[in-house]
Protein backbone atom coordinates (compact mmCIF):
# COMPACT_ATOMS: atom_id res chain seq x y z
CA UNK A 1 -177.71 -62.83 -149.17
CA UNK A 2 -177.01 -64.74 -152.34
CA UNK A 3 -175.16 -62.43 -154.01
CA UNK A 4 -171.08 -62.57 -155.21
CA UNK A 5 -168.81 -60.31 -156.14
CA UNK A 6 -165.88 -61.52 -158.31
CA UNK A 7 -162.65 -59.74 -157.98
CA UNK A 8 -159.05 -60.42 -159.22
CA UNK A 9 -156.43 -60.34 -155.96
CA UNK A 10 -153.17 -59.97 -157.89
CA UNK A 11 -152.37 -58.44 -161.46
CA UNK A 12 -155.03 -59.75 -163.36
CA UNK A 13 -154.55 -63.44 -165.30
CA UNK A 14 -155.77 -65.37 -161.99
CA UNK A 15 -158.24 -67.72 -163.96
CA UNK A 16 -161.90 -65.16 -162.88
CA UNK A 17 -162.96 -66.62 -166.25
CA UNK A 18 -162.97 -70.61 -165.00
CA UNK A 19 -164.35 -69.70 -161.67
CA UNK A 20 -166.62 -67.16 -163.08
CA UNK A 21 -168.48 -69.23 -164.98
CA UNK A 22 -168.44 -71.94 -162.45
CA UNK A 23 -170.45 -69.40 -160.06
CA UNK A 24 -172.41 -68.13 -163.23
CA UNK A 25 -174.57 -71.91 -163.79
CA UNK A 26 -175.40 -70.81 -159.70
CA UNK A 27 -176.45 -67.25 -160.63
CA UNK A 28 -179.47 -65.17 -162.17
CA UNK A 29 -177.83 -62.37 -162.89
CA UNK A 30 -173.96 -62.01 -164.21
CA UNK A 31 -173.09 -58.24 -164.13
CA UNK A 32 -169.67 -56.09 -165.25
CA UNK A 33 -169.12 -53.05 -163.30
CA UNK A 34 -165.67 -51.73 -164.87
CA UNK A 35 -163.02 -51.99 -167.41
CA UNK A 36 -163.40 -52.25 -171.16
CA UNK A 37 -162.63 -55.04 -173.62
CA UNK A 38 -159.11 -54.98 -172.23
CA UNK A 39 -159.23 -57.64 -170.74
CA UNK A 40 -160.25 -61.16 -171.45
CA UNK A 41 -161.80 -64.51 -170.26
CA UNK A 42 -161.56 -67.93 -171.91
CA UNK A 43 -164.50 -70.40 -171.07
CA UNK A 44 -164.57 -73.49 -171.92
CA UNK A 45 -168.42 -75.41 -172.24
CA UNK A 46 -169.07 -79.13 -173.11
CA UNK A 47 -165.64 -78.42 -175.45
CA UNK A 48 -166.46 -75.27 -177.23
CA UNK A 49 -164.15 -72.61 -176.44
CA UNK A 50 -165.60 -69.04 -176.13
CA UNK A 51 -163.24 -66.19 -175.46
CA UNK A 52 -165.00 -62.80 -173.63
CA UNK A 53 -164.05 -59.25 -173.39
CA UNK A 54 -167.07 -57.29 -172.82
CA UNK A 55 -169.78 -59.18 -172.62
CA UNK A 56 -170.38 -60.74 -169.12
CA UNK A 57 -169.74 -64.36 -168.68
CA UNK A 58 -173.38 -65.49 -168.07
CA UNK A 59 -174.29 -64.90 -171.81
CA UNK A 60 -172.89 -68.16 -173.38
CA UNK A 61 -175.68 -69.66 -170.93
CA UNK A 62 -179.39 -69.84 -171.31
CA UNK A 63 -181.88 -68.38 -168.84
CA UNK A 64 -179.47 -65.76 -167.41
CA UNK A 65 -179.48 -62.02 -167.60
CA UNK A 66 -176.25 -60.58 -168.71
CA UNK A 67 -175.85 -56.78 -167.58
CA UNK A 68 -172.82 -54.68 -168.27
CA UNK A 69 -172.91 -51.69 -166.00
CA UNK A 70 -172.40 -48.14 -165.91
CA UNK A 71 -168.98 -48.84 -164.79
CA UNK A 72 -167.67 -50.30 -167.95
CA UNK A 73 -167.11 -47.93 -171.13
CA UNK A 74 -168.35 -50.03 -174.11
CA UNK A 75 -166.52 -50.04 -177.55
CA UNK A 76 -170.22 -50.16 -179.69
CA UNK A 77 -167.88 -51.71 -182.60
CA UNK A 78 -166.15 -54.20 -179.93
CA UNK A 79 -168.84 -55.56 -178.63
CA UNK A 80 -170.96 -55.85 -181.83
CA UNK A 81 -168.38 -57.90 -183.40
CA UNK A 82 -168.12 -59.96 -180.22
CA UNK A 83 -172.33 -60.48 -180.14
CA UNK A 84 -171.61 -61.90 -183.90
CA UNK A 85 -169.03 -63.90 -183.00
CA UNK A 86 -170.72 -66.05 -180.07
CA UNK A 87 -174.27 -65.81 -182.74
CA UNK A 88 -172.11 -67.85 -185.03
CA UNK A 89 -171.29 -70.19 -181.91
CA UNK A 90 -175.21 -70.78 -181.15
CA UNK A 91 -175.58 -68.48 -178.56
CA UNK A 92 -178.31 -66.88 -178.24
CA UNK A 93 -178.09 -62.87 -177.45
CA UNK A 94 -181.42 -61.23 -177.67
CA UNK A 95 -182.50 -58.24 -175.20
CA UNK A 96 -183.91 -60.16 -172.27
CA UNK A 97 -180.44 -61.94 -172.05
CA UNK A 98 -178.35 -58.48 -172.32
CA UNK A 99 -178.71 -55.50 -170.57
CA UNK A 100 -176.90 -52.79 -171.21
CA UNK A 101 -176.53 -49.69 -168.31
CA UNK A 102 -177.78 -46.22 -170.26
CA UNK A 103 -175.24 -44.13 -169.15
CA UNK A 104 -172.37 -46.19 -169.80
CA UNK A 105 -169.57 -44.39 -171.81
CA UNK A 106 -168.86 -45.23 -175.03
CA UNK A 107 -165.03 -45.88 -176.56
CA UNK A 108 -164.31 -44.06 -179.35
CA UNK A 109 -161.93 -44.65 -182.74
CA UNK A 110 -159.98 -41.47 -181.87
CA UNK A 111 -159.82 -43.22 -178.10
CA UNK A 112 -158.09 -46.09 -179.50
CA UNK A 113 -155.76 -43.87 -181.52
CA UNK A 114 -154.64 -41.90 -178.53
CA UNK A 115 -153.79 -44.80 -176.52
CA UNK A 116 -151.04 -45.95 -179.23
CA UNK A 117 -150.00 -42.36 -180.27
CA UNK A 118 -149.37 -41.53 -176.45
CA UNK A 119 -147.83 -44.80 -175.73
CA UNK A 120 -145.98 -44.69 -178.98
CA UNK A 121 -144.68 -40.93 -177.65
CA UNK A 122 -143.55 -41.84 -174.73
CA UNK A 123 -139.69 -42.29 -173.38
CA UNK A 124 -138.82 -44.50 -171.48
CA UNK A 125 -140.73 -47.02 -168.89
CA UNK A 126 -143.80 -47.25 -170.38
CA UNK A 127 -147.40 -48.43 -169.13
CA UNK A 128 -148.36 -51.15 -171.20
CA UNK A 129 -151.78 -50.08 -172.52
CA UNK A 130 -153.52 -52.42 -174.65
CA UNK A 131 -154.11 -49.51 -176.78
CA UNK A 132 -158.11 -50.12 -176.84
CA UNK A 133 -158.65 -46.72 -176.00
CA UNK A 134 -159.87 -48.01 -172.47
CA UNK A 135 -157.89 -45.07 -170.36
CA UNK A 136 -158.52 -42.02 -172.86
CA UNK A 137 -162.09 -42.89 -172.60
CA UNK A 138 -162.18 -43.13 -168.98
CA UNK A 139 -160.42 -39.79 -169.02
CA UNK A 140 -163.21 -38.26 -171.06
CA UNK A 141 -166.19 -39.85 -168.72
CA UNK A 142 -164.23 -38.04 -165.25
CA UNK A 143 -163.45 -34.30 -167.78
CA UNK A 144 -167.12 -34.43 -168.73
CA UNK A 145 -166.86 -34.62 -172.72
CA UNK A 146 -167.98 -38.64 -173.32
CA UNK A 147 -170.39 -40.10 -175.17
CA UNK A 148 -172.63 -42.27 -173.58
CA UNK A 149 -175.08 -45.06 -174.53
CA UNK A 150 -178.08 -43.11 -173.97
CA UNK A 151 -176.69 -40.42 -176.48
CA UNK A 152 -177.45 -42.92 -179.49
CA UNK A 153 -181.14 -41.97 -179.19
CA UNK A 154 -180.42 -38.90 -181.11
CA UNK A 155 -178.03 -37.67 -183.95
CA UNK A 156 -178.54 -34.55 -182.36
CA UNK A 157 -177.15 -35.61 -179.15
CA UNK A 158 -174.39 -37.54 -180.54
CA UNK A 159 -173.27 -34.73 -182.87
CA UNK A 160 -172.97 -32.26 -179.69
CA UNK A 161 -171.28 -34.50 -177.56
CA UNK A 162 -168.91 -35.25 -180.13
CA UNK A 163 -168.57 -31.51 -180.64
CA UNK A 164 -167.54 -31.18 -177.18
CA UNK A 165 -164.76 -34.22 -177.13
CA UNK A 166 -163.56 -33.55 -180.65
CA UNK A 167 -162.81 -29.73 -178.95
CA UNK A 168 -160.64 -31.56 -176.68
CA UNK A 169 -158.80 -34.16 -178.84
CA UNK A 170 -158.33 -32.18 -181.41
CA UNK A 171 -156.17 -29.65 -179.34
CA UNK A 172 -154.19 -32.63 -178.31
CA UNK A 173 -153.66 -33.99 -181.89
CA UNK A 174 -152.38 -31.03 -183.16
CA UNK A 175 -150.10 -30.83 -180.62
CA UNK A 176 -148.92 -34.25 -180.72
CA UNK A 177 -148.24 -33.28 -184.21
CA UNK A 178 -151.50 -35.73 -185.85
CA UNK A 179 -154.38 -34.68 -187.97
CA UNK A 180 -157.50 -33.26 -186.56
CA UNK A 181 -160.62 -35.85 -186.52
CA UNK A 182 -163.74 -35.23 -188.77
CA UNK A 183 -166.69 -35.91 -186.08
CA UNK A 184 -168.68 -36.55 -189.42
CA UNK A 185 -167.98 -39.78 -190.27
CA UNK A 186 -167.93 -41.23 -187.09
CA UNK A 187 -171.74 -39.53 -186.66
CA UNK A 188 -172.76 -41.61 -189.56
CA UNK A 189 -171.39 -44.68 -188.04
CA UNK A 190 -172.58 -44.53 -184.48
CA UNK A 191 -176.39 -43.92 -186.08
CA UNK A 192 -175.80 -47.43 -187.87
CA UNK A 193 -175.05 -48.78 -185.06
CA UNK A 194 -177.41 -47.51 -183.03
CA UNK A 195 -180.49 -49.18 -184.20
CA UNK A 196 -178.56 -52.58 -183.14
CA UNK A 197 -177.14 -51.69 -179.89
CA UNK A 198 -180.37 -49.33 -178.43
CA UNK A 199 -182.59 -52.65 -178.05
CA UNK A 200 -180.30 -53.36 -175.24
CA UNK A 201 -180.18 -50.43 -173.31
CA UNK A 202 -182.20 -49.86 -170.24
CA UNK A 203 -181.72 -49.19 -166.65
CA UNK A 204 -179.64 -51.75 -165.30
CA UNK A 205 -180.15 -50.02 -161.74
CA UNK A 206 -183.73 -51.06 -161.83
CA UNK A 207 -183.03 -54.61 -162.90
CA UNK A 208 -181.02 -55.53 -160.26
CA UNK A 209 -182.94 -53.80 -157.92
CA UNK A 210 -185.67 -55.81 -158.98
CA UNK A 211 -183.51 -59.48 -159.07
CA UNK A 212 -182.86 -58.28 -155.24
CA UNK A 213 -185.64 -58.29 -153.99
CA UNK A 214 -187.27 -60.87 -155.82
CA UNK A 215 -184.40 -62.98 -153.78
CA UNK A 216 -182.57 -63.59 -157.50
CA UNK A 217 -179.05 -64.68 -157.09
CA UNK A 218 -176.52 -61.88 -158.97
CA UNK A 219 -173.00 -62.33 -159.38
CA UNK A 220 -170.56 -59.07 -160.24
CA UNK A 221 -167.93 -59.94 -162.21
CA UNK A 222 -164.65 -57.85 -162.20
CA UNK A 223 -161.95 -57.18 -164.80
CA UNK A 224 -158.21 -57.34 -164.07
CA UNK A 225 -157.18 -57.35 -160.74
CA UNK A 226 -157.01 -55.31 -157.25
CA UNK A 227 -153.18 -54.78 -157.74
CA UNK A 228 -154.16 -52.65 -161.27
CA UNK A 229 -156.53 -50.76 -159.68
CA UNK A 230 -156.12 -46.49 -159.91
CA UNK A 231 -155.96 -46.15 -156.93
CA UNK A 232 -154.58 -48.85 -154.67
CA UNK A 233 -152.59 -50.87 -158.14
CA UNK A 234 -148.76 -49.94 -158.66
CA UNK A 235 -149.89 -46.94 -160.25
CA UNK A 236 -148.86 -45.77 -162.54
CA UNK A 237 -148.69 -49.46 -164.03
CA UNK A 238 -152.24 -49.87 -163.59
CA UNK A 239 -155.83 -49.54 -165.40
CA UNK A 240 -157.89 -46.53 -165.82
CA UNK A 241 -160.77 -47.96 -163.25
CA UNK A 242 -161.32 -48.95 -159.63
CA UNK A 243 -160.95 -53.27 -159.66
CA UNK A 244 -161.76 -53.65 -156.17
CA UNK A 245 -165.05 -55.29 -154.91
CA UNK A 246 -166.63 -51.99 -153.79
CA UNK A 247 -167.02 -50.46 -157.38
CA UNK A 248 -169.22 -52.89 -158.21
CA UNK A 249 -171.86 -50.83 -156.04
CA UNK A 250 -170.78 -47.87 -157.75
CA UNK A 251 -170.47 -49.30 -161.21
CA UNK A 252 -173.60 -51.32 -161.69
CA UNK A 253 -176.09 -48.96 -159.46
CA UNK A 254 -176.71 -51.86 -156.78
CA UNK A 255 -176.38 -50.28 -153.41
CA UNK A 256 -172.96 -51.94 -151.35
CA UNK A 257 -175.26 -53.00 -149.18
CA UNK A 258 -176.34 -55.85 -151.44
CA UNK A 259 -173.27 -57.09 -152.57
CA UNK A 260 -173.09 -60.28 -150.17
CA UNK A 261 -169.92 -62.77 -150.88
CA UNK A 262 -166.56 -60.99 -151.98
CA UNK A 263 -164.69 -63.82 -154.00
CA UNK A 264 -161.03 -63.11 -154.13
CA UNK A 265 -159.32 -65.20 -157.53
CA UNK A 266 -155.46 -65.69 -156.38
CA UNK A 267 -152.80 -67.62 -158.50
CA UNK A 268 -150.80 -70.23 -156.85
CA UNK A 269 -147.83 -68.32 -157.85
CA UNK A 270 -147.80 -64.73 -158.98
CA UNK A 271 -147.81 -62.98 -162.65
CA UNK A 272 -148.38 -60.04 -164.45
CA UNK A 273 -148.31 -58.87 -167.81
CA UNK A 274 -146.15 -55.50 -168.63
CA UNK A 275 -144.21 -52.87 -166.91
CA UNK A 276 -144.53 -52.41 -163.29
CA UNK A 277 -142.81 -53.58 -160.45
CA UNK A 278 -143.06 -56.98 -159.39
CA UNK A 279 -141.15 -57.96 -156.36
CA UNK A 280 -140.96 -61.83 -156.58
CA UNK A 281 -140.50 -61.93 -160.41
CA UNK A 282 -138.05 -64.90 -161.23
CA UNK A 283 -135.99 -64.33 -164.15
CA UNK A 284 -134.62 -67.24 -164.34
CA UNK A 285 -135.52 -71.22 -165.00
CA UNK A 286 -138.64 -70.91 -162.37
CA UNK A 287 -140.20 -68.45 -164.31
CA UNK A 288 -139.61 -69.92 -167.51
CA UNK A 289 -141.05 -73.38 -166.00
CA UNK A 290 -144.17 -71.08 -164.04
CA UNK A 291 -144.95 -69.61 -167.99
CA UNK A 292 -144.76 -72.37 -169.97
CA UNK A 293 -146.61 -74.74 -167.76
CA UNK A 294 -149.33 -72.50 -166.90
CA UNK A 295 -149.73 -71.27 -170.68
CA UNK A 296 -149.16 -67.61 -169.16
CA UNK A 297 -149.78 -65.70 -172.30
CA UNK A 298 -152.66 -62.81 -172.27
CA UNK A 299 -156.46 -63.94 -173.64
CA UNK A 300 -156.66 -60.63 -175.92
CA UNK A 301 -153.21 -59.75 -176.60
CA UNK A 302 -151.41 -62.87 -177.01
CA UNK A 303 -148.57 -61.07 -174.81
CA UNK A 304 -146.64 -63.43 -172.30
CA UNK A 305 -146.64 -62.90 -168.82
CA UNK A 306 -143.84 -62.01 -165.79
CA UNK A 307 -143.92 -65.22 -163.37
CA UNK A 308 -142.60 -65.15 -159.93
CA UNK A 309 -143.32 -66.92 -156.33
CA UNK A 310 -146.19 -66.33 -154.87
CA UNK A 311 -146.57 -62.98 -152.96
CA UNK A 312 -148.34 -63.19 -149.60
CA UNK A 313 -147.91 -59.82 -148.68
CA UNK A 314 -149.48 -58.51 -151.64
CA UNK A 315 -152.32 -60.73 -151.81
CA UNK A 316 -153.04 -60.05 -148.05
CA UNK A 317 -152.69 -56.11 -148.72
CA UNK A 318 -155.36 -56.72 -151.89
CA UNK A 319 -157.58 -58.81 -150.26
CA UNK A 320 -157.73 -56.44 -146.61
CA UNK A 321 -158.24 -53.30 -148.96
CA UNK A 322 -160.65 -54.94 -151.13
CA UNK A 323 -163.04 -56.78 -147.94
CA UNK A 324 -162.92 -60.30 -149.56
CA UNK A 325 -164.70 -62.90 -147.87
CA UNK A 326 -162.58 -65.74 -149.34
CA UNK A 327 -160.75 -66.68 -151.98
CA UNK A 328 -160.77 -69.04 -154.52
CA UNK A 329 -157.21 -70.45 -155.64
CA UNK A 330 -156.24 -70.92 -159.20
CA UNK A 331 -153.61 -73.01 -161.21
CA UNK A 332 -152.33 -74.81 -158.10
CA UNK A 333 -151.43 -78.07 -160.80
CA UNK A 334 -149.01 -75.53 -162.74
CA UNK A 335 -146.43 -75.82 -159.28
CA UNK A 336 -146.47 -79.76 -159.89
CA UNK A 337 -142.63 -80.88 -159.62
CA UNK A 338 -141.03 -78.52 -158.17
CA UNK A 339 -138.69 -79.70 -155.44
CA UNK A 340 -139.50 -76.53 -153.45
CA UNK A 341 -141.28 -73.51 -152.91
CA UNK A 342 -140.89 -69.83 -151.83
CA UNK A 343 -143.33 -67.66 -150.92
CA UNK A 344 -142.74 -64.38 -150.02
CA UNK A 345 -143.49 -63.19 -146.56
CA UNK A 346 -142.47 -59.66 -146.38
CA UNK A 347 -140.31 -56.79 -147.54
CA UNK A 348 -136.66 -55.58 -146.98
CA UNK A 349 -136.83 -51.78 -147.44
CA UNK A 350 -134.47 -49.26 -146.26
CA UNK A 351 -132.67 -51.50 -143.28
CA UNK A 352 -135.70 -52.92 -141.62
CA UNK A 353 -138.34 -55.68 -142.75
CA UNK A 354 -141.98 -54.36 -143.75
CA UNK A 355 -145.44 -56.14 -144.02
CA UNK A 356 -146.63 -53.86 -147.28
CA UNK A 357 -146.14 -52.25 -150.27
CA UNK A 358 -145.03 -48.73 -150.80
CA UNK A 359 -147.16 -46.43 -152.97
CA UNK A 360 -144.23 -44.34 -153.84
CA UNK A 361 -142.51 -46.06 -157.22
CA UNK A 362 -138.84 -45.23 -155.86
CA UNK A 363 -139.97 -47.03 -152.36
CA UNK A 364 -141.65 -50.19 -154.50
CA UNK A 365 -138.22 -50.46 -157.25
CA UNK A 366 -136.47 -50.44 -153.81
CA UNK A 367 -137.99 -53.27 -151.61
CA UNK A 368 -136.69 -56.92 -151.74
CA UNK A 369 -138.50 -60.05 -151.10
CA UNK A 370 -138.19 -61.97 -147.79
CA UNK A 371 -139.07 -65.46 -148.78
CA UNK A 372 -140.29 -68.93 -146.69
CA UNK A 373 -139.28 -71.92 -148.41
CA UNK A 374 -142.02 -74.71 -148.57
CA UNK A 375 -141.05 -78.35 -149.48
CA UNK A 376 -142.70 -78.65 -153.13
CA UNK A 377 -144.67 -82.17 -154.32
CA UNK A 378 -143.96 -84.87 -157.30
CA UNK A 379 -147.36 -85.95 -157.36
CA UNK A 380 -149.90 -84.51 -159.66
CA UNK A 381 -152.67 -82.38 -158.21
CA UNK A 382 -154.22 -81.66 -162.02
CA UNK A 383 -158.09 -82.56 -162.17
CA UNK A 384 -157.91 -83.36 -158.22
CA UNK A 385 -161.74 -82.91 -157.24
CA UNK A 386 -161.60 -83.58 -153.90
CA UNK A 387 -158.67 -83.04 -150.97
CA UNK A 388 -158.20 -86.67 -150.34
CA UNK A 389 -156.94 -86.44 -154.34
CA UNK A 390 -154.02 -83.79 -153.51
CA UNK A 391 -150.54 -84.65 -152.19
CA UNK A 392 -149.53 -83.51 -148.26
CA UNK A 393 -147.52 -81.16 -149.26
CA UNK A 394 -149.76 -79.36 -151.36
CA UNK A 395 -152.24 -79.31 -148.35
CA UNK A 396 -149.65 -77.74 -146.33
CA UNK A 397 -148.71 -75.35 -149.09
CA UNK A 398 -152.70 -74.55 -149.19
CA UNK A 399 -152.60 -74.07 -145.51
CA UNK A 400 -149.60 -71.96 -144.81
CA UNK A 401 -151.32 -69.35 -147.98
CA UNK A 402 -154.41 -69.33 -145.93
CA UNK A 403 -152.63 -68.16 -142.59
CA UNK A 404 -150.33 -65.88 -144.48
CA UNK A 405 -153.18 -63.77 -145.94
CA UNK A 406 -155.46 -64.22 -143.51
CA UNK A 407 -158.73 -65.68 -145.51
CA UNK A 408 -159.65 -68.93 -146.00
CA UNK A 409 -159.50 -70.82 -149.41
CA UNK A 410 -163.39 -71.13 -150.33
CA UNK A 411 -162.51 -72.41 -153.54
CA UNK A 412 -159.45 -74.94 -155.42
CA UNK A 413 -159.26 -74.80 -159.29
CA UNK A 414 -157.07 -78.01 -160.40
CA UNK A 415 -157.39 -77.62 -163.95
CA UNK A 416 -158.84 -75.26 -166.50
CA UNK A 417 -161.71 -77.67 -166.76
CA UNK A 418 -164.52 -75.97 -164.65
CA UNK A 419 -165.52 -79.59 -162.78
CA UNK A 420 -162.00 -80.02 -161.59
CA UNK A 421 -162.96 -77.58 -158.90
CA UNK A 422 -162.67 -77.91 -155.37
CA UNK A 423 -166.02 -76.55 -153.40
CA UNK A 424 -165.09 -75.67 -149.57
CA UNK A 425 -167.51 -73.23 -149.16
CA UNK A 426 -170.33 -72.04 -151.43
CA UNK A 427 -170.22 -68.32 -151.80
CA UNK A 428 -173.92 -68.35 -153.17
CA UNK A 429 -174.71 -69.94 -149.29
CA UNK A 430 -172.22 -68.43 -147.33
């Protein structure tokens, strides 16, 4: 079909950026379908490092068309700072290179405020927002109040809308015991940035409707990962949006019966960034040695991340919920030197041995890891380009993943450098 969908298989931090932009040079069409500037890739391009959170990873290069869907909610002041930042790298952004969806919600200042005054309020175990306003906007979109993109055609429009919201957040700042929000000001500041932002809207529907069937090759690119997702994450230690491959459909206006390929991105080991549970998390030396030699610290906000042994069980669960095709495997030179290995292989829960996770949080704080213990490798596997190039035992390791989750690896990332990339299968062809 010649189309791929992109999709994280763990907690996010599984290298999409690397392998995005590896499929991207293959593509015609680079689309986001969800999430918000919350989350971040890193590219690296003939040395020039360009770091993403909204805009889609095709725009650094020439002759694509960048689209961010309906799916995403777009922070205008986000992503006109980012558009300036990548103009003063050379790239070029005009509006046959970006598309933006028309009915896309918008993020808000008083979006971004709620996030940290909610966070800030709460006792206890908290989420870990990035306080970007990406939930509370996502919370207006489902209660009806948001502002979308196509609202900037008109004062008018954006006044009444804001009417509406403001109705809403202003009940909750008072009782949160915060000031009440002039919609005024941030009126006057929208229409500024209107006449820079409206160039770029259109209906992305009809674009890739278009790229179809002209036989264009589009490639959906996803935002955290399938173990953060609302409905099938560790709620409530998740995002505000569906990650899984089949909101792309939903979140870009492409029917599911174009989306082709599902590319599954899965760590060698396992990590996530925040509060949650996380069942293989090593505390200990391992996870110290997992974080500093795989530079696990977060692309937007700098925070380090929980490292543990590679979960099979979750990965399989992500990857049978999310109908990936197969997956491409990150960050495999980060587990060079390690005498041995554990992956995990199931779940002790209440006096018997399980082959999932629990929705309930009591059930998921409860279960213990059931681990396999792999012989680990000396040799180094970094910038390996080919399997004659990796050690046995990393083959093996390779091999006993793929038969634990049940999908094949279409795809080996050996370094951050986007040519150090294993090609098995080619998802474009598949």
């Amino acid at each position: 079909m010649g189309n791929v969908v992109v999709v994280g298989s763990q907690w996010g931090d599984e290298g999409k950026g690397k392998i995005v932009d590896w499929l991207s040079e293959r593509a015609d069409v680079v689309v986001r379908f969800q999430g918000g500037h919350n989350a971040g890739h890193t590219l690296v391009i003939d040395g020039n490092v360009y770091k993403l959170s909204l805009l889609p990873s095709g725009i650094v290069r020439g002759g694509k068309t960048s689209v961010i869907g309906n799916g995403v909610v777009v922070d205008p002041w986000a992503l006109l700072k980012e558009m300036e930042t990548l103009r003063g790298q050379g790239v070029d952004i005009n509006p046959q290179s970006l598309q933006i969806a028309a009915n896309a919600t918008l993020i808000m200042p008083y979006h971004r405020e709620l996030d940290a005054i909610r966070e800030d309020a709460t006792k206890g175990v908290k989420i870990g927002t990035t306080r970007r306003g990406i939930g509370p906007a996502y919370e207006d979109k489902v209660g009806r109040r948001a502002i979308r993109v196509c609202d900037l055609q008109s004062r008018e429009m954006v006044e009444a809308r804001l009417e509406v919201a403001l109705t809403h957040h202003n009940a909750v700042r008072r009782g949160l015991g915060h000031d009440e929000i002039d919609g005024k000001a941030i009126a006057d500041e929208l229409m500024e940035m209107a006449e820079q932002i409206l160039p770029y809207v259109t209906n992305v529907w009809r674009t890739l409707d278009d790229a179809s069937k002209t036989g264009k090759k589009v490639l959906f690119e996803g935002a955290q990962g399938t173990l953060l997702d609302v409905d099938h994450g560790t709620y409530p230690f998740v995002t505000s949006s569906n990650t899984i491959a089949g909101q792309a459909a939903g979140g870009s206006g492409m029917g599911p019966s174009s989306l082709g390929y599902v590319l599954g991105i899965t760590k060698a080991y396992t990590t996530r960034v925040g509060s949650g549970p996380f069942p293989t998390e090593q505390e200990n030396e391992v996870g110290q040695y997992l974080g500093e030699k795989g530079h696990e610290f977060g692309t937007v906000t700098g925070r380090s991340r929980r490292c543990g042994w590679f979960d099979a069980v979750l990965v399989r669960q992500s990857l049978t919920i999310g109908g990936v095709t197969g997956i491409a495997l990150t960050k495999l030179d980060v587990l060079d030197g390690l005498d041995e290995l554990k992956v995990c292989v199931g779940y002790k829960h209440k006096g018997e041995v399980i082959d999932y996770l629990p929705y309930g949080m009591e059930d998921q704080a409860e279960v213990e890891p059931v681990y396999e213990t792999l012989e680990g490798w000396q040799d180094s596997t970094f910038g390996a380009r080919s399997w004659a190039d990796l050690p046995a035992t990393a083959v093996k390791y390779i091999r006993r993943i793929e038969e634990l989750i049940g999908v094949p690896v279409a795809l080996l990332s050996t370094s951050p450098e986007r040519d150090d990339t294993i090609l098995v299968r080619d998802p474009f062809q598949d």
